[in-house]
Protein backbone atom coordinates (compact mmCIF):
# COMPACT_ATOMS: atom_id res chain seq x y z
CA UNK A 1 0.00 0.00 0.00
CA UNK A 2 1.16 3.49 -0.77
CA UNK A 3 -0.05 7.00 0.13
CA UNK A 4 0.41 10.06 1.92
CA UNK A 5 0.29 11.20 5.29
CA UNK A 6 -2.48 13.66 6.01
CA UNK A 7 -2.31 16.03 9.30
CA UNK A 8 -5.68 17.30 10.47
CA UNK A 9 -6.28 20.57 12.20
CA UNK A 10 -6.89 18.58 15.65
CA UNK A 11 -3.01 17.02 15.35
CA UNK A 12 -4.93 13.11 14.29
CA UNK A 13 -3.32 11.90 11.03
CA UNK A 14 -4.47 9.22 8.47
CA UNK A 15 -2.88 7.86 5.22
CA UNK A 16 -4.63 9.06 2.01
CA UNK A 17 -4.38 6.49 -0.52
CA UNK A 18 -5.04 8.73 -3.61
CA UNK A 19 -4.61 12.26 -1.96
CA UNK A 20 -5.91 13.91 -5.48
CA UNK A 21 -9.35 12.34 -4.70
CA UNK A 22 -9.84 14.09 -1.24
CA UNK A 23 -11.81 17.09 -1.30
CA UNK A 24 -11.28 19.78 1.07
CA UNK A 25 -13.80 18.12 3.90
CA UNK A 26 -11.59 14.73 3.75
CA UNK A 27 -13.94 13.05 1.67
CA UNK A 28 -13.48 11.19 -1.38
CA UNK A 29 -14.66 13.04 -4.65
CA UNK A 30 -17.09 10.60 -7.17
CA UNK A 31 -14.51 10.06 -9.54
CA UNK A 32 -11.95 8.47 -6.98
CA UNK A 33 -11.16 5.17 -8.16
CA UNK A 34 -12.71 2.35 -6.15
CA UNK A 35 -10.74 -0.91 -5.51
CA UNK A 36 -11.98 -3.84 -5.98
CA UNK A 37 -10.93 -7.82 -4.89
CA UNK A 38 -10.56 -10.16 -7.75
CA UNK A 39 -10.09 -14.42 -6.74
CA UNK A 40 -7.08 -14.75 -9.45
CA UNK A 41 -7.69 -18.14 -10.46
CA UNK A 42 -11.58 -17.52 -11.74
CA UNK A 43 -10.69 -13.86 -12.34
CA UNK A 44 -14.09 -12.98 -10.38
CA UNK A 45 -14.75 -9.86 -8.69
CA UNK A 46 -15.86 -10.38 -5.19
CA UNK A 47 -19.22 -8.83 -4.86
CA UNK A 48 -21.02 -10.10 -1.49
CA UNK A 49 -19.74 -11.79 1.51
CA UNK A 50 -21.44 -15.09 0.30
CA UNK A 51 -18.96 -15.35 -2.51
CA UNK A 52 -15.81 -14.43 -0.60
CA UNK A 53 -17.34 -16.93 2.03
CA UNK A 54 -17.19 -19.49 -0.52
CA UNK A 55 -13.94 -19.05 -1.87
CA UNK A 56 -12.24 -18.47 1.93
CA UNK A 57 -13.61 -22.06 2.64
CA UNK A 58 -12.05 -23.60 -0.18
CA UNK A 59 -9.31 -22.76 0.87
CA UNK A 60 -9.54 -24.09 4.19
CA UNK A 61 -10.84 -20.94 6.10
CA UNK A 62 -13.25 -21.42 8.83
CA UNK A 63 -15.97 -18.83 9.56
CA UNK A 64 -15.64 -18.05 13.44
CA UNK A 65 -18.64 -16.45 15.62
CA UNK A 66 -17.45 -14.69 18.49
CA UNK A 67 -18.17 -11.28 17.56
CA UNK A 68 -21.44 -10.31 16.42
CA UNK A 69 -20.16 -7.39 14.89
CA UNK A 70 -17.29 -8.97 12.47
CA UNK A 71 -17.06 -11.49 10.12
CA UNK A 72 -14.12 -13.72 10.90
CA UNK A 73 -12.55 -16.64 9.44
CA UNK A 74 -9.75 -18.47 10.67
CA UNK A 75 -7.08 -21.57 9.39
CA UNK A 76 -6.57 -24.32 11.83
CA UNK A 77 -2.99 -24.62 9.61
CA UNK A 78 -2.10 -20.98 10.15
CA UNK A 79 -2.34 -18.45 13.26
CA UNK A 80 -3.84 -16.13 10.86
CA UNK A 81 -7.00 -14.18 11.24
CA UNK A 82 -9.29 -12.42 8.99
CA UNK A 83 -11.47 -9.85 10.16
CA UNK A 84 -14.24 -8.42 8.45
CA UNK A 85 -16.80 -5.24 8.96
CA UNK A 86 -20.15 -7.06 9.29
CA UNK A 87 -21.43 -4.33 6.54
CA UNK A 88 -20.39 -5.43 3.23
CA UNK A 89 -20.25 -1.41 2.15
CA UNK A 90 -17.71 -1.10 4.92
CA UNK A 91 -15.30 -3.88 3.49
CA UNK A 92 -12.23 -1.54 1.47
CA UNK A 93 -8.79 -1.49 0.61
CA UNK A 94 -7.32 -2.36 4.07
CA UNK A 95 -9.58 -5.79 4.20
CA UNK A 96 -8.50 -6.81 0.91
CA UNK A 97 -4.96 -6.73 1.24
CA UNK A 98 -5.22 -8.51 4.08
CA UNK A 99 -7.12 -11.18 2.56
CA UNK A 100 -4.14 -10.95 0.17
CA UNK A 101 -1.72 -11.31 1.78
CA UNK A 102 -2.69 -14.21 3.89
CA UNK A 103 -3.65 -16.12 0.45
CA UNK A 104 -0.90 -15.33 -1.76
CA UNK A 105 -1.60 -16.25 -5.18
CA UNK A 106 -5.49 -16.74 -4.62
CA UNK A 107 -6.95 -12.91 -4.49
CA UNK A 108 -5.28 -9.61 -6.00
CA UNK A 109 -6.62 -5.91 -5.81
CA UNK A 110 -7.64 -4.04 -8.36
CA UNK A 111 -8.66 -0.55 -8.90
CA UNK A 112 -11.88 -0.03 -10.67
């Protein structure tokens, strides 16, 4: 992941991913480009939580249920942990590389 640094007026900073898309309230303009997951060997783009379900589970991921507010999926081979915003809108950039990088070769991100 790449970006830039952003200072707020209240000393908090956050990473920008595409600072040209940030409008002067911190929000994303319409024509930021939106990332998207793709499963590499189908070339699908994830769309909903069932198909990501799907293809974690082939893989040997395990949905766990101990928060009500997550999604989470786990690898009895691994001590690996995915974690997921129960909201499907809320899922971005961050989620999918870590879906990425904890299944090399299975899932790349794309932007849109």
């Amino acid at each position: 992941m790449s970006g830039v640094w952003m200072f707020k007026e209240n000393g908090v900073i956050h990473l920008v991913e595409n600072p040209a898309a940030e409008s002067a309230n911190g929000r994303q303009s319409n024509n930021a480009r939106r990332k998207v997951l793709v499963h590499t060997p189908t070339d699908e783009v994830v769309t909903s939580y069932a198909s990501l379900e799907g293809k974690l589970a082939g893989l040997g991921w395990e949905r766990y249920y101990d928060d009500p507010q997550l999604l989470q999926f786990h690898k009895q081979s691994s001590v690996h942990l995915i974690s997921l915003p129960k909201d499907f809108a809320k899922f971005n950039s961050v989620h999918m590389y870590d879906i990425v990088v904890k299944n090399r070769n299975e899932f790349r991100v794309k932007d849109m």
